[in-house]
N, C-alpha and C. Protein backbone atom coordinates (compact mmCIF):
# COMPACT_ATOMS: atom_id res chain seq x y z
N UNK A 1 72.12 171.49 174.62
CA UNK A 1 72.90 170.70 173.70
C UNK A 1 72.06 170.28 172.50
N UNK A 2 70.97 169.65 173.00
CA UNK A 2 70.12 169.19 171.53
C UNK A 2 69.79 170.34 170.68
N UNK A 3 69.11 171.35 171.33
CA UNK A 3 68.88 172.45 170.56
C UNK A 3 70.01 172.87 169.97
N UNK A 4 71.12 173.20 170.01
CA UNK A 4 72.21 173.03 169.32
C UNK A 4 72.71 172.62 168.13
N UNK A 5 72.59 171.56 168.18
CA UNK A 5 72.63 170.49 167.28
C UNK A 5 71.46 170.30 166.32
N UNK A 6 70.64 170.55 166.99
CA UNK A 6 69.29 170.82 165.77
C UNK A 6 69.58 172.06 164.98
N UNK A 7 69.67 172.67 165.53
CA UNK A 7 70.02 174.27 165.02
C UNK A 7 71.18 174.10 163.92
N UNK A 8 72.30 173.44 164.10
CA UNK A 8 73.14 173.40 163.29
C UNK A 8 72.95 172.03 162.12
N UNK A 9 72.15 171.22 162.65
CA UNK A 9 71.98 170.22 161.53
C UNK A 9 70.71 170.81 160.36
N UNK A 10 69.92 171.73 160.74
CA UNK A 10 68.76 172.33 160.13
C UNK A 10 69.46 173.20 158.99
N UNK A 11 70.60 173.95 159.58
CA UNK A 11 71.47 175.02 158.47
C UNK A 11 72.68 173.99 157.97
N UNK A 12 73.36 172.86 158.33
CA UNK A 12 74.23 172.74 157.81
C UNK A 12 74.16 171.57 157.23
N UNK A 13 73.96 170.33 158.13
CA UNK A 13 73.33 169.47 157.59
C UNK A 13 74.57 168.41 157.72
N UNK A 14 75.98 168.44 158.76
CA UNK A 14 76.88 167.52 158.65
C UNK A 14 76.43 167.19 160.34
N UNK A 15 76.08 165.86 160.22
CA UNK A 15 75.84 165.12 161.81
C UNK A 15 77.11 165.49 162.90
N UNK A 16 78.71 165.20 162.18
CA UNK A 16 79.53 165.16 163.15
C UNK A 16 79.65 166.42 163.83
N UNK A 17 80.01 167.28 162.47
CA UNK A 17 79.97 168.72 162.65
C UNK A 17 79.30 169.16 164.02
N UNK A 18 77.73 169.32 163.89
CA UNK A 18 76.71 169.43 164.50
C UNK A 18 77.48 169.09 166.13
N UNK A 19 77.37 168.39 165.94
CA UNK A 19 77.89 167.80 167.63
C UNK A 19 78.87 168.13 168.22
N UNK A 20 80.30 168.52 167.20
CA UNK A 20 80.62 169.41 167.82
C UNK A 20 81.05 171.10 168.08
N UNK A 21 79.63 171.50 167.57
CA UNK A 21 78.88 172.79 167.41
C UNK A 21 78.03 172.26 168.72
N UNK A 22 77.43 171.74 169.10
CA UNK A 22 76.38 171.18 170.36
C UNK A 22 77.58 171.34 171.31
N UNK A 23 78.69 170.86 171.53
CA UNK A 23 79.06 170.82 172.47
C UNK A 23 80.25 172.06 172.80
N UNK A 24 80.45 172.62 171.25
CA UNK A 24 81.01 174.11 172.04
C UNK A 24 79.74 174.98 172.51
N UNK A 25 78.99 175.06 172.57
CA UNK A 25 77.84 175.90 172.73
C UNK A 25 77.71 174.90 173.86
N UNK A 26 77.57 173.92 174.67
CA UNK A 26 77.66 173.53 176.31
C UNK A 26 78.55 174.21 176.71
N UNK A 27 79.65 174.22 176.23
CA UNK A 27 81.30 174.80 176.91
C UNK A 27 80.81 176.41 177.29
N UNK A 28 80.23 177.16 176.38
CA UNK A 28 80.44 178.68 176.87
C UNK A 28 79.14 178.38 177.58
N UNK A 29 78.45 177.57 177.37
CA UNK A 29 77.11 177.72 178.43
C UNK A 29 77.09 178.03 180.02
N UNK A 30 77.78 176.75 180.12
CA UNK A 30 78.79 176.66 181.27
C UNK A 30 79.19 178.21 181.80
N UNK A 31 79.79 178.61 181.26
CA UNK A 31 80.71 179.64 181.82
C UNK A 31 80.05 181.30 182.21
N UNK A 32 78.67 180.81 182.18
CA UNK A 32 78.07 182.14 182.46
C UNK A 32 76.39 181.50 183.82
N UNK A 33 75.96 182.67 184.76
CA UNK A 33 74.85 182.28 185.38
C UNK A 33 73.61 182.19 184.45
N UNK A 34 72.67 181.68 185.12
CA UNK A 34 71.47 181.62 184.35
C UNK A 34 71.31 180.40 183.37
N UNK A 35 69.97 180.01 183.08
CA UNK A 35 69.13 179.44 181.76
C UNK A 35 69.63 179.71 180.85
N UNK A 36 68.58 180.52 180.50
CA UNK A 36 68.21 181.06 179.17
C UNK A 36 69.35 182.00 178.70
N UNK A 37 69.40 183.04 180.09
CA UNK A 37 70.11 184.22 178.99
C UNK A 37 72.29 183.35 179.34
N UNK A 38 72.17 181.86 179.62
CA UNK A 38 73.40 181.63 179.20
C UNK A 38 73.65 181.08 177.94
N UNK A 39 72.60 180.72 177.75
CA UNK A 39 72.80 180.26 176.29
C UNK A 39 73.37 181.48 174.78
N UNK A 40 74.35 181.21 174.64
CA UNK A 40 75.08 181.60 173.30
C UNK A 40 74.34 182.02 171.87
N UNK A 41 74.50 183.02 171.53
CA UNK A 41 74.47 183.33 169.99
C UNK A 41 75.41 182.75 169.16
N UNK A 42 74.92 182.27 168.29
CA UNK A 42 75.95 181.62 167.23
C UNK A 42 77.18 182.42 166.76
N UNK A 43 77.21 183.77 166.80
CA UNK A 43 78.06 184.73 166.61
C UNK A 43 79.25 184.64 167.38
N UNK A 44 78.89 184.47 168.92
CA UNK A 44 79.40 184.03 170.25
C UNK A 44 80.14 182.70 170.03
N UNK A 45 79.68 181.77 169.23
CA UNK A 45 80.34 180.89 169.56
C UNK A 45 81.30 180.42 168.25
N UNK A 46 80.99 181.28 167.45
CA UNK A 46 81.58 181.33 165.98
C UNK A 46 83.19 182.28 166.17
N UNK A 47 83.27 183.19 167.03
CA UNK A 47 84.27 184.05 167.48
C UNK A 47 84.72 183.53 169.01
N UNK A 48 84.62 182.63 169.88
CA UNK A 48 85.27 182.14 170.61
C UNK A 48 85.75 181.08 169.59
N UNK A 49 85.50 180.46 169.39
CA UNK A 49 86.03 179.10 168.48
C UNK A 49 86.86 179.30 167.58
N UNK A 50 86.89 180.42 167.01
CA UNK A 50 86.98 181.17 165.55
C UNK A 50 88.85 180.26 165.29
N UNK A 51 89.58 180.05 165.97
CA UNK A 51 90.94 179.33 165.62
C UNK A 51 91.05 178.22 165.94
N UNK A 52 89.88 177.43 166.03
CA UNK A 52 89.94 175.97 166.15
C UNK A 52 88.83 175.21 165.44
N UNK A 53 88.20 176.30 164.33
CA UNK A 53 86.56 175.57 164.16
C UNK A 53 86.22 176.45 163.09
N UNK A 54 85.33 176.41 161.85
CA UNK A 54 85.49 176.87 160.63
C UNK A 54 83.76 177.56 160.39
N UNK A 55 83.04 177.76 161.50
CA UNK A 55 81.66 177.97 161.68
C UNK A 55 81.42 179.02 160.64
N UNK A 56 80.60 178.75 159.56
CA UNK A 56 79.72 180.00 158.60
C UNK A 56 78.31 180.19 158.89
C-alpha cells in the first residue's frame, strides 16, 4: 500500500488521488498468490480500473 502511494504521489502529486491508487493496487494484490510477484504493474491496474478511475 505505501509503496503505492509513494509511487503515485512521486508522478502525480494529488494526496487523495494517491490513496486511492494505494488501495486499488491492495484490491488486485489480494487476488493473486505470492509477495512480490502479486504485486501489480501500473498498466494492470490502470486497465482493471480503466471505467471507474482516470489513471495516466
Amino acid at each position: 500500500y505505501i509503496g503505492a502511494l509513494c509511487r503515485y504521489l512521486i508522478y502525480e502529486k494529488d494526496f487523495v488521488e494517491g490513496l486511492r491508487f494505494a488501495s486499488d493496487v491492495a484490491a488486485l494484490t489480494v487476488t493473486k498468490k505470492g509477495a512480490q510477484i502479486s504485486i501489480p504493474y501500473f498498466n494492470e491496474v490502470k486497465e482493471y480500473f480503466k471505467e471507474d478511475r482516470n489513471y495516466e
